[in-house]
N, C-alpha and C. Protein backbone atom coordinates (compact mmCIF):
# COMPACT_ATOMS: atom_id res chain seq x y z
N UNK A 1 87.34 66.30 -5.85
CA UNK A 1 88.70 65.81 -5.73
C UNK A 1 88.67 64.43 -5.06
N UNK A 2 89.44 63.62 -5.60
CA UNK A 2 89.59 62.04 -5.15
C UNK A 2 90.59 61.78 -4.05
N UNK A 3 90.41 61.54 -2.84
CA UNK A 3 91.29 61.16 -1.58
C UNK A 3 91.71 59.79 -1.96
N UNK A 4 92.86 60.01 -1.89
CA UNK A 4 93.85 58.03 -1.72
C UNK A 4 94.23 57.95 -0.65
N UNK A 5 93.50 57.24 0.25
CA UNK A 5 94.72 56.73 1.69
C UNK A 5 95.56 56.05 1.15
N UNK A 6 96.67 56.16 1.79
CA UNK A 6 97.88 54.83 1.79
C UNK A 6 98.52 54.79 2.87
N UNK A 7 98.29 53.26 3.25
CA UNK A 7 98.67 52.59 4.70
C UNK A 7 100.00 52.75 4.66
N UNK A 8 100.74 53.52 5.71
CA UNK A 8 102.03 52.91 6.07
C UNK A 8 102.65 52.42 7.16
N UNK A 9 103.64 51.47 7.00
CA UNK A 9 104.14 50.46 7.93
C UNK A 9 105.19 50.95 8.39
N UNK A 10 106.04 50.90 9.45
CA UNK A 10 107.18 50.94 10.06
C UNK A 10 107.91 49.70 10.02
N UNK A 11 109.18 49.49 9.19
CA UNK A 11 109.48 48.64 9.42
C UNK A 11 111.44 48.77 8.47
N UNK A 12 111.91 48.07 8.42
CA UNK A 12 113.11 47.42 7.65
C UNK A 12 112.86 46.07 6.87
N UNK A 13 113.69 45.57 5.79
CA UNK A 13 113.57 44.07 5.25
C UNK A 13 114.66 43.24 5.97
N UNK A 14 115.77 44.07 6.85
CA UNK A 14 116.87 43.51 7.80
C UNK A 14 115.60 42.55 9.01
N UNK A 15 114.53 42.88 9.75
CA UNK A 15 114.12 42.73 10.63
C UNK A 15 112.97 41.87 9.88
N UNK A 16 111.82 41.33 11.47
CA UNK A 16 111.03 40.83 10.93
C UNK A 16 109.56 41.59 10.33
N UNK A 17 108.72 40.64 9.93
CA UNK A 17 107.36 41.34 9.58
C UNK A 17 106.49 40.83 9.85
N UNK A 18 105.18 41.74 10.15
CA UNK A 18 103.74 40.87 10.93
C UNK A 18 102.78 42.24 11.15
N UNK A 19 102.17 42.15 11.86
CA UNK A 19 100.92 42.99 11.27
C UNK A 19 101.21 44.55 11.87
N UNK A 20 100.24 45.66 11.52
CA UNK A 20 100.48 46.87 11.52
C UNK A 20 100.79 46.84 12.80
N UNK A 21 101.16 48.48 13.34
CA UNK A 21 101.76 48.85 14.28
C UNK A 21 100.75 48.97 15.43
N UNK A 22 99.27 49.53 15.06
CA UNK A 22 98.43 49.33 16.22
C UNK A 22 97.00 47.87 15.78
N UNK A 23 97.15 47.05 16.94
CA UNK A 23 96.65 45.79 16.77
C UNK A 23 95.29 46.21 18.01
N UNK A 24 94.44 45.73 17.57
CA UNK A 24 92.93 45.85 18.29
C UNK A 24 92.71 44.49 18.10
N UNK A 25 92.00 44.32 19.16
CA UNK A 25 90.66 43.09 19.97
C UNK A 25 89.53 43.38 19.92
N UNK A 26 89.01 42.79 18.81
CA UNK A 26 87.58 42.99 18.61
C UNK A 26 87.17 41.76 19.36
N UNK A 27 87.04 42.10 20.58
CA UNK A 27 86.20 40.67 20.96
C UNK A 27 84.81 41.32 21.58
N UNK A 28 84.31 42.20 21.24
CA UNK A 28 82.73 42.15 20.78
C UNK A 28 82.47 43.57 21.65
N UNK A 29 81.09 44.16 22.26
CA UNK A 29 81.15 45.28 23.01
C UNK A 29 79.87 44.52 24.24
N UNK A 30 79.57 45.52 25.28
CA UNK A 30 78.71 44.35 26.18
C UNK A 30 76.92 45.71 25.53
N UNK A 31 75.70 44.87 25.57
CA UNK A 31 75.15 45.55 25.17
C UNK A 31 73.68 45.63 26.42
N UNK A 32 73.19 46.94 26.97
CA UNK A 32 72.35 47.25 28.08
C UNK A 32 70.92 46.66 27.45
N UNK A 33 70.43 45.86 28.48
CA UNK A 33 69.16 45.45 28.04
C UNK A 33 68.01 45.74 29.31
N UNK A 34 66.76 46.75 29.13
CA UNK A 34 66.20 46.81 30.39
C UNK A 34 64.94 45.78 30.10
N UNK A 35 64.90 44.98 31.31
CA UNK A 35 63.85 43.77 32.07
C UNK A 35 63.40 44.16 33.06
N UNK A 36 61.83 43.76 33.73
CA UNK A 36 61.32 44.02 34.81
C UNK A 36 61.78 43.00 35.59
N UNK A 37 62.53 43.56 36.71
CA UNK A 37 62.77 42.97 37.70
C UNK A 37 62.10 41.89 38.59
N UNK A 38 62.12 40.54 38.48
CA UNK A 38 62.20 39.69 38.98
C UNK A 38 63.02 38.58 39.41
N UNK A 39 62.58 37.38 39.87
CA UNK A 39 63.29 36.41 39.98
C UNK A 39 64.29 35.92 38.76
N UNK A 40 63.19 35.55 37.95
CA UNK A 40 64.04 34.95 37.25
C UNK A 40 64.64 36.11 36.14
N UNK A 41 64.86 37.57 36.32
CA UNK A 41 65.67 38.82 35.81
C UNK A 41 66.90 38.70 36.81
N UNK A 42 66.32 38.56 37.73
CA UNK A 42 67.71 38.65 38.86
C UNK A 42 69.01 37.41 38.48
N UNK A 43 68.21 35.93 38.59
CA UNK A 43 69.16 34.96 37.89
C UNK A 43 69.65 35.32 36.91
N UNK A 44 69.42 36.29 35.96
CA UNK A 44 69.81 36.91 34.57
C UNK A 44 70.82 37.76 34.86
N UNK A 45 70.71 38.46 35.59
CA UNK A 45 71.49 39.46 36.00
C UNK A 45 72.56 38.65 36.60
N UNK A 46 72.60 37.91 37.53
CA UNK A 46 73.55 37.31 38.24
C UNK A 46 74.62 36.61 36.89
N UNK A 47 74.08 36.11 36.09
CA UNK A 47 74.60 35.13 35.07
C UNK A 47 75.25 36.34 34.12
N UNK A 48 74.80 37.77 34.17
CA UNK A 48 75.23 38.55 32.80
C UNK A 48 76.91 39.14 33.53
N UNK A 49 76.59 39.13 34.82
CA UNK A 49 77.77 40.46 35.50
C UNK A 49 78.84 38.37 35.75
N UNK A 50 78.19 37.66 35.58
CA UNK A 50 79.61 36.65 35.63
C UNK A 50 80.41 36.29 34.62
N UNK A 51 79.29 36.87 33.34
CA UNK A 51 79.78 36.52 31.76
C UNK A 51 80.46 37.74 31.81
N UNK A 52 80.35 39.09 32.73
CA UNK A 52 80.80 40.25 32.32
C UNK A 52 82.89 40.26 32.69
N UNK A 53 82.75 39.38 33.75
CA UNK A 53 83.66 39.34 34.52
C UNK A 53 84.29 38.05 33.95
N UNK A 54 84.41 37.07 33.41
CA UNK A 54 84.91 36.20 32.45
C UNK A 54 85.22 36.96 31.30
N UNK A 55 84.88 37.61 30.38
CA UNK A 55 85.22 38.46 29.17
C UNK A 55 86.06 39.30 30.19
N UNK A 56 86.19 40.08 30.83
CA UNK A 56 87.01 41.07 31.40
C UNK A 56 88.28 40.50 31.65
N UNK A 57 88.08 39.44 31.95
CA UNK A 57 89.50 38.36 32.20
C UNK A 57 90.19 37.53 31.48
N UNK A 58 89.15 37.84 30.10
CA UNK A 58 89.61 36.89 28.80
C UNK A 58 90.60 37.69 28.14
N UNK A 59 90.14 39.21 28.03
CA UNK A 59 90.46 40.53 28.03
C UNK A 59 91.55 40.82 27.95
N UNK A 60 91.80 40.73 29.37
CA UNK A 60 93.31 41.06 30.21
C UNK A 60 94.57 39.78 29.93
N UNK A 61 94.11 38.50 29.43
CA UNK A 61 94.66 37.35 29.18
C UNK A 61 95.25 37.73 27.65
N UNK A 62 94.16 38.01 27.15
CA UNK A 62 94.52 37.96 25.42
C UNK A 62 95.57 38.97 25.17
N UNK A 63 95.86 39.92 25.85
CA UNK A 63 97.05 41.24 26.29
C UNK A 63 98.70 39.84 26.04
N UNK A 64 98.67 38.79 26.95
CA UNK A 64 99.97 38.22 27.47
C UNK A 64 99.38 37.21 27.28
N UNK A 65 99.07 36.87 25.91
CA UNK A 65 99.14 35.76 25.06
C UNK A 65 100.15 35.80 24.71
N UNK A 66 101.05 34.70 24.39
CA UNK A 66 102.72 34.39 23.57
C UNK A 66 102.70 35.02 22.28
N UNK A 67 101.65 34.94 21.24
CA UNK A 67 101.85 34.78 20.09
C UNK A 67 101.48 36.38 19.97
N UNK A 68 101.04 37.10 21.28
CA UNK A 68 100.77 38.89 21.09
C UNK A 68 101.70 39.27 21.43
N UNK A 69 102.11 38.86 22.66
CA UNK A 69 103.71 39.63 23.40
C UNK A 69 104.52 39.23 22.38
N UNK A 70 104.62 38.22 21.93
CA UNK A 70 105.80 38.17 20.44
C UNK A 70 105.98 39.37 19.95
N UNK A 71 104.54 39.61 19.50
CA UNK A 71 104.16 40.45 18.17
C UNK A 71 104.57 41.94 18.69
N UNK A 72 104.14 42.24 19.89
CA UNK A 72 104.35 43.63 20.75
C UNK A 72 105.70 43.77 21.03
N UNK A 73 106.63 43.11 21.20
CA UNK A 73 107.89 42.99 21.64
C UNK A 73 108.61 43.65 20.22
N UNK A 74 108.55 42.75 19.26
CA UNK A 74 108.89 43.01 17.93
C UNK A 74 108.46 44.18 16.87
N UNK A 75 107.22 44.87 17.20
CA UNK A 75 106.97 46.15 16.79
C UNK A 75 107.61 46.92 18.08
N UNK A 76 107.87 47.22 19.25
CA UNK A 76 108.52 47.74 20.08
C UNK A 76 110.33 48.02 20.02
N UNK A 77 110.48 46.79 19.20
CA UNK A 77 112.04 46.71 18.89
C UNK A 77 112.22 47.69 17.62
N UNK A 78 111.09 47.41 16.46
CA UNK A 78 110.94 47.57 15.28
C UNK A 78 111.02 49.36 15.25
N UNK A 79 110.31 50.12 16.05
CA UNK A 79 109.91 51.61 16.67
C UNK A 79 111.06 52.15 16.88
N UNK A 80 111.47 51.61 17.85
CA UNK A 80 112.19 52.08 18.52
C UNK A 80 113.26 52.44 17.45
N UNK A 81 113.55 51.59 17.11
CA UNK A 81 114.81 51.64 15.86
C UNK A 81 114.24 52.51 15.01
N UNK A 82 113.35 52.45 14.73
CA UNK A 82 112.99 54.38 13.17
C UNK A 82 112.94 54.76 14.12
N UNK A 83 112.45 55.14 15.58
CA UNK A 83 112.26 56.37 16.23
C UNK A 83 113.92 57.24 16.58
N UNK A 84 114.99 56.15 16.45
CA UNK A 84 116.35 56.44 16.57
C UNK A 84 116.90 57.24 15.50
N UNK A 85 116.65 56.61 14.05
CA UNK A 85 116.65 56.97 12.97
C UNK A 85 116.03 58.68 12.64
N UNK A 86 114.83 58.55 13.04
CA UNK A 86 114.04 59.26 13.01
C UNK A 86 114.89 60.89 13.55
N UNK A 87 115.37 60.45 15.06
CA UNK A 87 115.84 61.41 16.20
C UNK A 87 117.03 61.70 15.45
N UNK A 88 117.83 60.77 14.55
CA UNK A 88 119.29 61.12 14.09
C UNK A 88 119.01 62.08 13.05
N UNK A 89 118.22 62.17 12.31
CA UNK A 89 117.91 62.88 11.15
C UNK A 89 117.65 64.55 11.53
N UNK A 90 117.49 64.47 12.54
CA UNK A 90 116.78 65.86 13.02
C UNK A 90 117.55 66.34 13.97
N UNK A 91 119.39 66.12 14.58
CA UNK A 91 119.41 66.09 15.91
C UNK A 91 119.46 67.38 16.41
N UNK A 92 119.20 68.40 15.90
CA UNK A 92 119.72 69.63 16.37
C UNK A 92 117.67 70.19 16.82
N UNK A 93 116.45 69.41 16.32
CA UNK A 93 115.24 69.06 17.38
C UNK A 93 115.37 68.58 18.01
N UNK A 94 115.79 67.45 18.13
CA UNK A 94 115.74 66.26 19.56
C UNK A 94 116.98 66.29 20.35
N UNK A 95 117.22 67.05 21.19
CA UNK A 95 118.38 67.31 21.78
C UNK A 95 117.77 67.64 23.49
N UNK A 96 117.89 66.39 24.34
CA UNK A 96 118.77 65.42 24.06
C UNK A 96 118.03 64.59 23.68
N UNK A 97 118.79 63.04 22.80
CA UNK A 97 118.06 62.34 21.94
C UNK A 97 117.43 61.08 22.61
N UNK A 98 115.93 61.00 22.38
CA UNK A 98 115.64 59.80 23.37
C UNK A 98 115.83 58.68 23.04
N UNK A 99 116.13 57.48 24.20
CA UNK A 99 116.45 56.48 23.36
C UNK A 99 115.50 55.19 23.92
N UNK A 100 114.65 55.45 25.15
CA UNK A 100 114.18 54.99 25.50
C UNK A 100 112.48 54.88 24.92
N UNK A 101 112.47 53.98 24.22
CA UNK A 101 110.83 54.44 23.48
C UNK A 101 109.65 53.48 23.79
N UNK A 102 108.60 54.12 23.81
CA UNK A 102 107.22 52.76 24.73
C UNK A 102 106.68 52.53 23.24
N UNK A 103 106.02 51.69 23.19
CA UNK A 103 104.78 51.25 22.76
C UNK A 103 103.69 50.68 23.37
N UNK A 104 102.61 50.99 22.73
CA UNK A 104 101.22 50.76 23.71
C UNK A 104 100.52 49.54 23.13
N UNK A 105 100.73 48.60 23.79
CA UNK A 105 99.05 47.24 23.23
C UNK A 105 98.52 47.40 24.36
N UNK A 106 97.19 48.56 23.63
CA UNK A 106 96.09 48.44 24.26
C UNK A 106 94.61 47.72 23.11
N UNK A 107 93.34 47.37 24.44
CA UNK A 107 92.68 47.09 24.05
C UNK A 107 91.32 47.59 24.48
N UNK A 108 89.87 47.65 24.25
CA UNK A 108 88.66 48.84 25.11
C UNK A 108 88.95 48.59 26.50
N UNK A 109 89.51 47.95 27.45
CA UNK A 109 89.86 47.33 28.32
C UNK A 109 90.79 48.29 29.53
N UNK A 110 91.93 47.80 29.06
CA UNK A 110 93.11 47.61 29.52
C UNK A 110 94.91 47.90 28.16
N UNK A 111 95.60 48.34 28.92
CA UNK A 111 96.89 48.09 27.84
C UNK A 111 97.79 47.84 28.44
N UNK A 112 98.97 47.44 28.11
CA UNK A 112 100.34 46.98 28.02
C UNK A 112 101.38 48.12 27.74
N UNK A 113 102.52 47.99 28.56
CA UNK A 113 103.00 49.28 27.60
C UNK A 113 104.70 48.29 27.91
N UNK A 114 105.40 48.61 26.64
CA UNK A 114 106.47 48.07 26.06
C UNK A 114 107.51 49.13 25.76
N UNK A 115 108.65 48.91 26.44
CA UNK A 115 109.68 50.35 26.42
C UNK A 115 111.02 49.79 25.63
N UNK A 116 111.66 50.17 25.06
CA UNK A 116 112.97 49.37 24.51
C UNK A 116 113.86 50.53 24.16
N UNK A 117 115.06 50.43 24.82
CA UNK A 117 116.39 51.20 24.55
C UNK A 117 117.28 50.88 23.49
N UNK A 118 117.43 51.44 22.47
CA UNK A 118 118.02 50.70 21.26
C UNK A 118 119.46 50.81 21.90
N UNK A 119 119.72 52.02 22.26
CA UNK A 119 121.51 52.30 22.35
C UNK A 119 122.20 50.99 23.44
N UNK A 120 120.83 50.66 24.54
CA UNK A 120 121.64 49.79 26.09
C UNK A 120 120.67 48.68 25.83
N UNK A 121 119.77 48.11 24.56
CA UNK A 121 119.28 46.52 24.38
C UNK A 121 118.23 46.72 25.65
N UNK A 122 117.51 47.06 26.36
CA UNK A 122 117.18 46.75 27.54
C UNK A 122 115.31 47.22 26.65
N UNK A 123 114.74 45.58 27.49
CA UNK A 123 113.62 45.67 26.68
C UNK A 123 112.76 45.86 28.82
N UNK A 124 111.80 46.60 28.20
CA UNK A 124 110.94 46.86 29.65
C UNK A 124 109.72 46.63 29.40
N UNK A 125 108.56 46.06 30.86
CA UNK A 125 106.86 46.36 30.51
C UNK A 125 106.96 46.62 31.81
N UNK A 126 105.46 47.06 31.88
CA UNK A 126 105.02 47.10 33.21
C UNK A 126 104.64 46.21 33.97
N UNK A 127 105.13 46.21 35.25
CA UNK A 127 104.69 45.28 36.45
C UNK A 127 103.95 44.85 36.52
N UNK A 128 103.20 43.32 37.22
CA UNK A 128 101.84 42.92 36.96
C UNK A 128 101.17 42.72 36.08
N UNK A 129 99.41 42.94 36.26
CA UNK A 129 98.85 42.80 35.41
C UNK A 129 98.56 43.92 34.76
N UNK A 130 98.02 43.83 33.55
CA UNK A 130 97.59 45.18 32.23
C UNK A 130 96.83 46.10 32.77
N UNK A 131 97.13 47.57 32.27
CA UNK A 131 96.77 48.44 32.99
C UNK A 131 95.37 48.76 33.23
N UNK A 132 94.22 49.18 33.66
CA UNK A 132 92.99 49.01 33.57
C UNK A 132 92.63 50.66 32.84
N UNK A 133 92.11 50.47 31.99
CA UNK A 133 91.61 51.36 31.62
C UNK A 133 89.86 52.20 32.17
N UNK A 134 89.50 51.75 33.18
CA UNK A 134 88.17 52.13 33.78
C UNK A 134 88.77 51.32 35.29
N UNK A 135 87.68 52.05 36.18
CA UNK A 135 87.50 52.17 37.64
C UNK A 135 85.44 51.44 37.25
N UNK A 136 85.91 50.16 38.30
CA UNK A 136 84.19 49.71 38.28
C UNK A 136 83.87 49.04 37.47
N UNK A 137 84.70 48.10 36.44
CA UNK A 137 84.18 47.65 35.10
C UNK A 137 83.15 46.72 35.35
N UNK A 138 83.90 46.04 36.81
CA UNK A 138 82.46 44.55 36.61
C UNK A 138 81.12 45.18 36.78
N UNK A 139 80.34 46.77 37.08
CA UNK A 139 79.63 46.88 37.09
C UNK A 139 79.27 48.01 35.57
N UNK A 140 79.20 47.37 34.70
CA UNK A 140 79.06 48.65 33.25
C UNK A 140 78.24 49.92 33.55
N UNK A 141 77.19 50.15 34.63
CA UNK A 141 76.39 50.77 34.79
C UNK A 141 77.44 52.31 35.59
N UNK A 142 78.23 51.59 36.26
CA UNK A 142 78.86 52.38 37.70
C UNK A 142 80.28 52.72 36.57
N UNK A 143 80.81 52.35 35.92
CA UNK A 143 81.90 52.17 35.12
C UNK A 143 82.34 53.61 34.75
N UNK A 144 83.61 54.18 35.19
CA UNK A 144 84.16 55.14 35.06
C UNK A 144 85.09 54.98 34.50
N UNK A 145 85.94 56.44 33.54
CA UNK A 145 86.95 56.15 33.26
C UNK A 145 88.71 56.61 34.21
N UNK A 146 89.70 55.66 34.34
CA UNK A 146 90.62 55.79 35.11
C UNK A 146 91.30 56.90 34.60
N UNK A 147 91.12 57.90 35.22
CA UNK A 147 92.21 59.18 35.09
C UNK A 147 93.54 59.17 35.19
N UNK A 148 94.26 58.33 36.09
CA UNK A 148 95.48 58.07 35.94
C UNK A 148 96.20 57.56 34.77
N UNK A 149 95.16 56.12 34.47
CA UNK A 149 95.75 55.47 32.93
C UNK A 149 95.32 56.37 31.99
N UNK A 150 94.92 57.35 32.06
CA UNK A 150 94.58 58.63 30.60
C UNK A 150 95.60 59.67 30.79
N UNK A 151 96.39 59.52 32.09
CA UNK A 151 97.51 60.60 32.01
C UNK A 151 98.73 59.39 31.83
N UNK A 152 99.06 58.62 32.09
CA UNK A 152 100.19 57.60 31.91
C UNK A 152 100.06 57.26 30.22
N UNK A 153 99.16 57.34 29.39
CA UNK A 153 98.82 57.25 28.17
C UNK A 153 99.19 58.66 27.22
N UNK A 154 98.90 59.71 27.79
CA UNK A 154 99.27 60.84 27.49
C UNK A 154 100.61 61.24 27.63
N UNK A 155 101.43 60.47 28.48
CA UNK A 155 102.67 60.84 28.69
C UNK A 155 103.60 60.34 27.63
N UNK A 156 102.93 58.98 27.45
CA UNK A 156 103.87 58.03 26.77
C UNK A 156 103.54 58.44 25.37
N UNK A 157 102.65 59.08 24.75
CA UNK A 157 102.27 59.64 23.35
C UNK A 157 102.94 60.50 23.18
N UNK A 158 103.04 61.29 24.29
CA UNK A 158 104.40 62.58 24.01
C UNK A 158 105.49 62.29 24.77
N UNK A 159 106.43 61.27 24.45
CA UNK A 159 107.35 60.91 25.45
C UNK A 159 108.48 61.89 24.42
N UNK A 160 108.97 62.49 23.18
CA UNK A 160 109.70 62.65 23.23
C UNK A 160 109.89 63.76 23.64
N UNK A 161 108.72 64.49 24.05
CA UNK A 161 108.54 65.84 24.87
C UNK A 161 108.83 65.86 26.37
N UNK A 162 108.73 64.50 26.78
CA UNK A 162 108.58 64.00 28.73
C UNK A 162 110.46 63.41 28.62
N UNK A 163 110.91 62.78 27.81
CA UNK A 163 112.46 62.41 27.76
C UNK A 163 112.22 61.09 28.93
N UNK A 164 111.76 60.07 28.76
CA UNK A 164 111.98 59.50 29.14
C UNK A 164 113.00 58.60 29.41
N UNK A 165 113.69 58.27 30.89
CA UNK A 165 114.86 57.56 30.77
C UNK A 165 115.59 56.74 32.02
N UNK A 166 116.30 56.13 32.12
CA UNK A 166 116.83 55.52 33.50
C UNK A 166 117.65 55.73 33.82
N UNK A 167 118.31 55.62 35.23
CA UNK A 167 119.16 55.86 36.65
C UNK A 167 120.26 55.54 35.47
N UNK A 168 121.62 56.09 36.29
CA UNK A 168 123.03 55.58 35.98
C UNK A 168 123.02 53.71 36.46
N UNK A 169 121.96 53.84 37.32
CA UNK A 169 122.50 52.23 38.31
C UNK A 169 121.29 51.44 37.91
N UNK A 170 120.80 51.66 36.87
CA UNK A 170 119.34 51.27 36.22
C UNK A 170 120.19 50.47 35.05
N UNK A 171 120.85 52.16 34.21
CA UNK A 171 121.21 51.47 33.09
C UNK A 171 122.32 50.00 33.11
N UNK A 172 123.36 50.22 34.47
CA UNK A 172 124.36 49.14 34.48
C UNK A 172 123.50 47.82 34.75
N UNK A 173 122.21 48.20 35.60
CA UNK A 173 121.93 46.90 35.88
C UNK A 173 121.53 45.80 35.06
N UNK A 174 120.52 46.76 33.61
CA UNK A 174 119.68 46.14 32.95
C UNK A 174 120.38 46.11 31.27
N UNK A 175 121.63 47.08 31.10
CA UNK A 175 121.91 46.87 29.91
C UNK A 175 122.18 45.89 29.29
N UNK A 176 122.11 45.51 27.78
CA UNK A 176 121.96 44.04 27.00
C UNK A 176 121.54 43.45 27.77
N UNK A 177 120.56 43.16 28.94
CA UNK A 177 119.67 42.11 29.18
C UNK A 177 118.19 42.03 28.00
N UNK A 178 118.00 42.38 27.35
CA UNK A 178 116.85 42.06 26.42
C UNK A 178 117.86 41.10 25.39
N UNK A 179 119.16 41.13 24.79
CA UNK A 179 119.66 40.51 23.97
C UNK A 179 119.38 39.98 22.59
N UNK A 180 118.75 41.23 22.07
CA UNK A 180 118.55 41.66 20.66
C UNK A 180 119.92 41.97 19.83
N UNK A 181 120.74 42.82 20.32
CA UNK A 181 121.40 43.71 19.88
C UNK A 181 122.75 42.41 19.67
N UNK A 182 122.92 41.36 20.62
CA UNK A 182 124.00 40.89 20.81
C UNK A 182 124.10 39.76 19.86
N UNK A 183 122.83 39.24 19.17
CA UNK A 183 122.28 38.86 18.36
C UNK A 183 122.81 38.87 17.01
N UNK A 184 123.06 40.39 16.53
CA UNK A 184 123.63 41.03 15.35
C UNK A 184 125.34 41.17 15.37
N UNK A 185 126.13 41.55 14.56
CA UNK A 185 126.84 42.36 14.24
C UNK A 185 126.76 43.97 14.26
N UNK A 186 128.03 44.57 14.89
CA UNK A 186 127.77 45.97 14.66
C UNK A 186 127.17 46.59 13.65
N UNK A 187 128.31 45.93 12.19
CA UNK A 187 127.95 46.16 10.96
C UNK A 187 126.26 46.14 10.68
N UNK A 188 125.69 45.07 11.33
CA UNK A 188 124.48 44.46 10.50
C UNK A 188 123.45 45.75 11.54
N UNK A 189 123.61 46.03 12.83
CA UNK A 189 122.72 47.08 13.75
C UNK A 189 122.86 48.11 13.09
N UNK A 190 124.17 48.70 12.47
CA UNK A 190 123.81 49.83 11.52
C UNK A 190 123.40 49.88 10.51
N UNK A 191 123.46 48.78 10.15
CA UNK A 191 122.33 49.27 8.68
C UNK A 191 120.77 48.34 9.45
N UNK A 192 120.44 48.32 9.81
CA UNK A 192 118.89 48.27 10.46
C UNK A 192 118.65 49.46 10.78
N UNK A 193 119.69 50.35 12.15
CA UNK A 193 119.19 51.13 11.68
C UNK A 193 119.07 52.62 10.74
N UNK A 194 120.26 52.49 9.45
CA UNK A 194 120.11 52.89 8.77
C UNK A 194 118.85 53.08 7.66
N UNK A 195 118.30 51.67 7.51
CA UNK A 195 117.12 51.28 6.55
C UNK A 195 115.91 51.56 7.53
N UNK A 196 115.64 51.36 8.78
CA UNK A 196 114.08 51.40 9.30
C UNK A 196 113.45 52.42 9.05
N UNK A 197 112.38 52.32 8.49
CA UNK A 197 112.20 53.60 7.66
C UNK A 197 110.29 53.37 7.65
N UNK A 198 109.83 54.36 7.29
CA UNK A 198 107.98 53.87 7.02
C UNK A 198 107.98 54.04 5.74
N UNK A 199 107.08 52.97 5.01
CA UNK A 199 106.55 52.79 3.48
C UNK A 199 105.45 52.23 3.62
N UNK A 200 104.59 52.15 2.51
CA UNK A 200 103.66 51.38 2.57
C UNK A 200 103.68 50.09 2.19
N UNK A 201 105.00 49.81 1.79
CA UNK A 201 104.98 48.14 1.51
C UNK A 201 106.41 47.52 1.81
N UNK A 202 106.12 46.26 2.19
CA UNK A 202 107.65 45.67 2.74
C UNK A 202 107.34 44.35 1.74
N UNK A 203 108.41 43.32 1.46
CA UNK A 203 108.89 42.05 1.12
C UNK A 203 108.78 41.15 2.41
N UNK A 204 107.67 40.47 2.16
CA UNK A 204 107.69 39.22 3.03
C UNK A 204 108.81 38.30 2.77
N UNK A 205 109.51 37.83 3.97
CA UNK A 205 110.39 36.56 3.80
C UNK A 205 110.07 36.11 4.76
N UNK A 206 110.37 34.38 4.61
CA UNK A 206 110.03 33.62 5.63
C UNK A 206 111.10 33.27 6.22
């Protein structure tokens, strides 16, 4: 029997378009090399754990690059809206209906996580810098993985099981501050998200 994958996208032709929903950083893997310890192994060593720690920081940079947070922002908006769609179709499962939805740009590293409320416009990330995905990285040898960011990852994969959501004095503070929504017409927000839908192919427009 012959298997056909077929890729599908999340998206509308109301909204914009750009690459799939989960985006990876191949920026290379680090690879263990054993040398007899000497002088000039040690200068080696000194020079590998500084190249290790420059990539680690190139890493965490390439996360909150403009032209990625664009891209993350806009599949986050894009989600959120079928995940609404999604929740309307079914409401007598999703009760009560979430409206608050994450998305994850992660990378072997570290990730980002991106929350957006379709119903109150309010676009969210997390504080600081990107989350670390290991305890110890500048040393690869000692390098563990962070148990916390594997349960904060787990939560947000089953968020519509966790209901994630904000304060009464959360929502007044922060509603339509992302200013997507204010952007549109009523008319034009319901049919976005009437149409957001997954297929395997959309119409590029520029």
């Amino acid at each position: 029997m012959n298997v056909i994958e077929i890729l599908s996208f999340v998206g509308t032709e109301l909204l914009w378009y750009g690459k799939p929903d989960i985006m990876l950083f191949p920026l290379g893997g680090n690879c263990s090399i054993v040398i007899p310890k000497d002088k000039n192994s040690e200068n080696l060593l000194e020079n590998e754990e500084q190249q290790a720690h420059t990539d680690n920081k190139k890493e965490l940079t390439s996360l909150r690059e403009h032209s990625n947070v664009s891209q993350f922002v806009a599949q986050a908006i894009t989600f959120s809206f079928y995940q609404k769609r999604f929740q309307l179709l079914k409401p007598h499962y999703y009760q009560p209906r979430v409206t608050l939805i994450p998305t994850i740009a992660i990378s072997d590293k570290c990730f980002d996580v991106y929350m957006y409320d379709t119903d109150n416009d309010i676009l969210l990330r997390n504080e600081g810098d990107p989350i670390p995905l290991w305890n110890n990285l500048q040393n690869s040898s000692e390098a563990t993985l962070n148990m916390g960011s594997v349960l904060q990852l787990w939560m947000l994969i089953n968020h519509l099981q966790i209901q994630p959501d904000l304060s009464q004095s959360e929502l007044e503070k922060f509603s339509g501050t992302c200013g997507f929504s204010s952007s549109f017409t009523y008319e034009h927000l319901k049919k976005i998200e009437t149409e957001c839908t997954m297929r395997s192919k959309f119409i590029y427009r520029n």
